[in-house]
C-alpha atoms as a PDB file:
ATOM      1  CA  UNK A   1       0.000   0.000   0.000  1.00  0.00           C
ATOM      2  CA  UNK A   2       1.231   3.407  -0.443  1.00  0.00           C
ATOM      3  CA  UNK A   3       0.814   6.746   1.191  1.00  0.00           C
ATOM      4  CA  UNK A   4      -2.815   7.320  -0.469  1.00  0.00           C
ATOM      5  CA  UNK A   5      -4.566   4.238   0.440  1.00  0.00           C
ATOM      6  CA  UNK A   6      -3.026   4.130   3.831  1.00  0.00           C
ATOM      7  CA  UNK A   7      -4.847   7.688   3.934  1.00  0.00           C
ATOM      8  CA  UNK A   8      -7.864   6.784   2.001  1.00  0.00           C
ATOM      9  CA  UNK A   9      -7.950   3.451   4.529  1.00  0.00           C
ATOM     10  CA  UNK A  10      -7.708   5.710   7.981  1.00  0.00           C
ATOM     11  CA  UNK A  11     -10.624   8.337   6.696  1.00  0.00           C
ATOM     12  CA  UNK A  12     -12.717   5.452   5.796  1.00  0.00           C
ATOM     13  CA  UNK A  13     -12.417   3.594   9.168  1.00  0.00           C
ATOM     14  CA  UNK A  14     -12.489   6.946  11.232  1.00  0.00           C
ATOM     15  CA  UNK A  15     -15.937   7.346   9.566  1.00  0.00           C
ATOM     16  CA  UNK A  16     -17.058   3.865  10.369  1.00  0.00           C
ATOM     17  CA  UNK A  17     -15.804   4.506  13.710  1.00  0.00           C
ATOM     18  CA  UNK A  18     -17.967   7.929  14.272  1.00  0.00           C
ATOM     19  CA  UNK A  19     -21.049   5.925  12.560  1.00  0.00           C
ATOM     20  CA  UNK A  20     -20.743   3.562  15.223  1.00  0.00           C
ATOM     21  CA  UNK A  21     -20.248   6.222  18.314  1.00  0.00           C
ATOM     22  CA  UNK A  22     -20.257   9.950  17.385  1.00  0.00           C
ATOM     23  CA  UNK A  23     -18.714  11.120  19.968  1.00  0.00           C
ATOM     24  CA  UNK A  24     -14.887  10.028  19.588  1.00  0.00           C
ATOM     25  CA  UNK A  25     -12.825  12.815  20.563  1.00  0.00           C
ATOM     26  CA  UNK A  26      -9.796  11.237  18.552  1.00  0.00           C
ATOM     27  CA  UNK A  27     -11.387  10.306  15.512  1.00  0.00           C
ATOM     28  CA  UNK A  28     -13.032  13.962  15.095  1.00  0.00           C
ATOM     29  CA  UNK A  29      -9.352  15.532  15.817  1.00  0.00           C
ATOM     30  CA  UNK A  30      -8.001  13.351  13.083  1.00  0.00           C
ATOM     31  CA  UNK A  31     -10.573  13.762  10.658  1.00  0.00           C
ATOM     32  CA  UNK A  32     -10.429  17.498  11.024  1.00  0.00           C
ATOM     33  CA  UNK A  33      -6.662  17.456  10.642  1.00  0.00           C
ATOM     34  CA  UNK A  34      -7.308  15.601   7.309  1.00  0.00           C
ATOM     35  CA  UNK A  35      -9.990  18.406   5.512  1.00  0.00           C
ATOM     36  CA  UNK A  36      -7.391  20.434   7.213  1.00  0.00           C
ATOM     37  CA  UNK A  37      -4.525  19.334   4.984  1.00  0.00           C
ATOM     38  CA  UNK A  38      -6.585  18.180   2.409  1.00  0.00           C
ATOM     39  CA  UNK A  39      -5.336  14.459   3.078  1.00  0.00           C
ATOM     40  CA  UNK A  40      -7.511  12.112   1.225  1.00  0.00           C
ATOM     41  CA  UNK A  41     -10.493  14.518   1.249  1.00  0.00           C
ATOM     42  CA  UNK A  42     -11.070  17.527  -0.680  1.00  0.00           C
ATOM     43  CA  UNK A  43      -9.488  20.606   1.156  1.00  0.00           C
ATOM     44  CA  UNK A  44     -12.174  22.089   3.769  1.00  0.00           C
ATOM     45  CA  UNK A  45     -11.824  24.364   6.452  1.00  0.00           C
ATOM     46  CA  UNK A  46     -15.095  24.663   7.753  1.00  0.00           C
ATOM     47  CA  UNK A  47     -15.346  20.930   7.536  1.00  0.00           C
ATOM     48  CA  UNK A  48     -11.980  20.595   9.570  1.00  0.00           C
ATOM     49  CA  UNK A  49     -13.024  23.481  12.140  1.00  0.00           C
ATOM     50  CA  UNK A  50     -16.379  21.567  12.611  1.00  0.00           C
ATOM     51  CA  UNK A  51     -14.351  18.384  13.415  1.00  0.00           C
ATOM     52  CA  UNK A  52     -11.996  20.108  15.812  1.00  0.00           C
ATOM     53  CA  UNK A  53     -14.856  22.094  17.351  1.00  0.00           C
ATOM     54  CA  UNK A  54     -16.719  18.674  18.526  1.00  0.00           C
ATOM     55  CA  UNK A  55     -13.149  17.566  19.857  1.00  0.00           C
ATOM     56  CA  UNK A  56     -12.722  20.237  21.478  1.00  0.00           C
ATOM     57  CA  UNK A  57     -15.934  20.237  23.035  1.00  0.00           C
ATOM     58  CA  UNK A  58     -14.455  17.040  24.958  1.00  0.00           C
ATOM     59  CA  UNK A  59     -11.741  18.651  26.008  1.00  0.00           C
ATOM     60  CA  UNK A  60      -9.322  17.282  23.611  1.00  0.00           C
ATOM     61  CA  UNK A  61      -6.574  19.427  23.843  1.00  0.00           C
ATOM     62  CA  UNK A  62      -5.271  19.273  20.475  1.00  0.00           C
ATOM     63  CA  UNK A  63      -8.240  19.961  18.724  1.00  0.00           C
ATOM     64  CA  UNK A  64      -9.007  23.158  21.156  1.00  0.00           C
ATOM     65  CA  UNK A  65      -5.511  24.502  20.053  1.00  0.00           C
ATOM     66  CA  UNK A  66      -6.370  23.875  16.604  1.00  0.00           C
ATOM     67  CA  UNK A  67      -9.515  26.026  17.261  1.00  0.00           C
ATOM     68  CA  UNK A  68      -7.913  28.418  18.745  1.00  0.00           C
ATOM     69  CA  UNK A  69      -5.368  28.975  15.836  1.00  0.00           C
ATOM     70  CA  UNK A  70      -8.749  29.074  13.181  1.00  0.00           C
ATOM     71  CA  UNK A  71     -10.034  31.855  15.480  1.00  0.00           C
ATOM     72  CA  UNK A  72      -6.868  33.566  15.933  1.00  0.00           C
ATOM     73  CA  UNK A  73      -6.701  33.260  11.911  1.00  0.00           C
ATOM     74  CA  UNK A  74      -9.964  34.452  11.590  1.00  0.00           C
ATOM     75  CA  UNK A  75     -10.764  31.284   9.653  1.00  0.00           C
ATOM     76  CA  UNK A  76     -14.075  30.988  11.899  1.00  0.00           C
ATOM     77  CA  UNK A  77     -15.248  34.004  13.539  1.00  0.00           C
ATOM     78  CA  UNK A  78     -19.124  33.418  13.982  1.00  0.00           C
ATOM     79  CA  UNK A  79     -18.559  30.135  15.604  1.00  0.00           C
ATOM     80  CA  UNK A  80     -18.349  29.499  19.130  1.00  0.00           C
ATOM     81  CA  UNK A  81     -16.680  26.434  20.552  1.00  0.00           C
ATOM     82  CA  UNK A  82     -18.459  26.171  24.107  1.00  0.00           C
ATOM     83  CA  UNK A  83     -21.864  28.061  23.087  1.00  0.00           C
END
């Protein structure tokens, strides 16, 4: 396998995995990291602040840096992570 279907492979399973039980910290934090990048999906911001946004709503520290960062971009300024 290369580098593309190992990527295709994770965002496939971490979307089985959230099917299953939609409240996995990890698997939102990774799938926003990959619209982030633009890592086996089609490039999305709003789709990777979403992600990090219900992460971060769990406390996952990671993902409320990452949220942090968007607002401190101005990436997402009408959102509201705890509201």
């Amino acid at each position: 396998m290369d580098r593309s279907e190992h990527l295709f492979e994770c965002q496939h399973w971490l979307r089985i995995a959230l099917d299953q039980n939609s409240l996995l910290k990890d698997a939102h934090f990774l799938l926003g990291y990959m619209y982030e990048k633009g890592l086996s999906v089609s490039l999305d911001l709003k789709t990777a602040f979403n992600h990090y946004e219900i992460a971060a709503d769990q406390s996952h520290l990671k993902a409320l840096t990452k949220v942090a960062h968007f607002y401190y971009s101005g990436i997402q300024e009408n959102h509201s992570v705890f509201g």
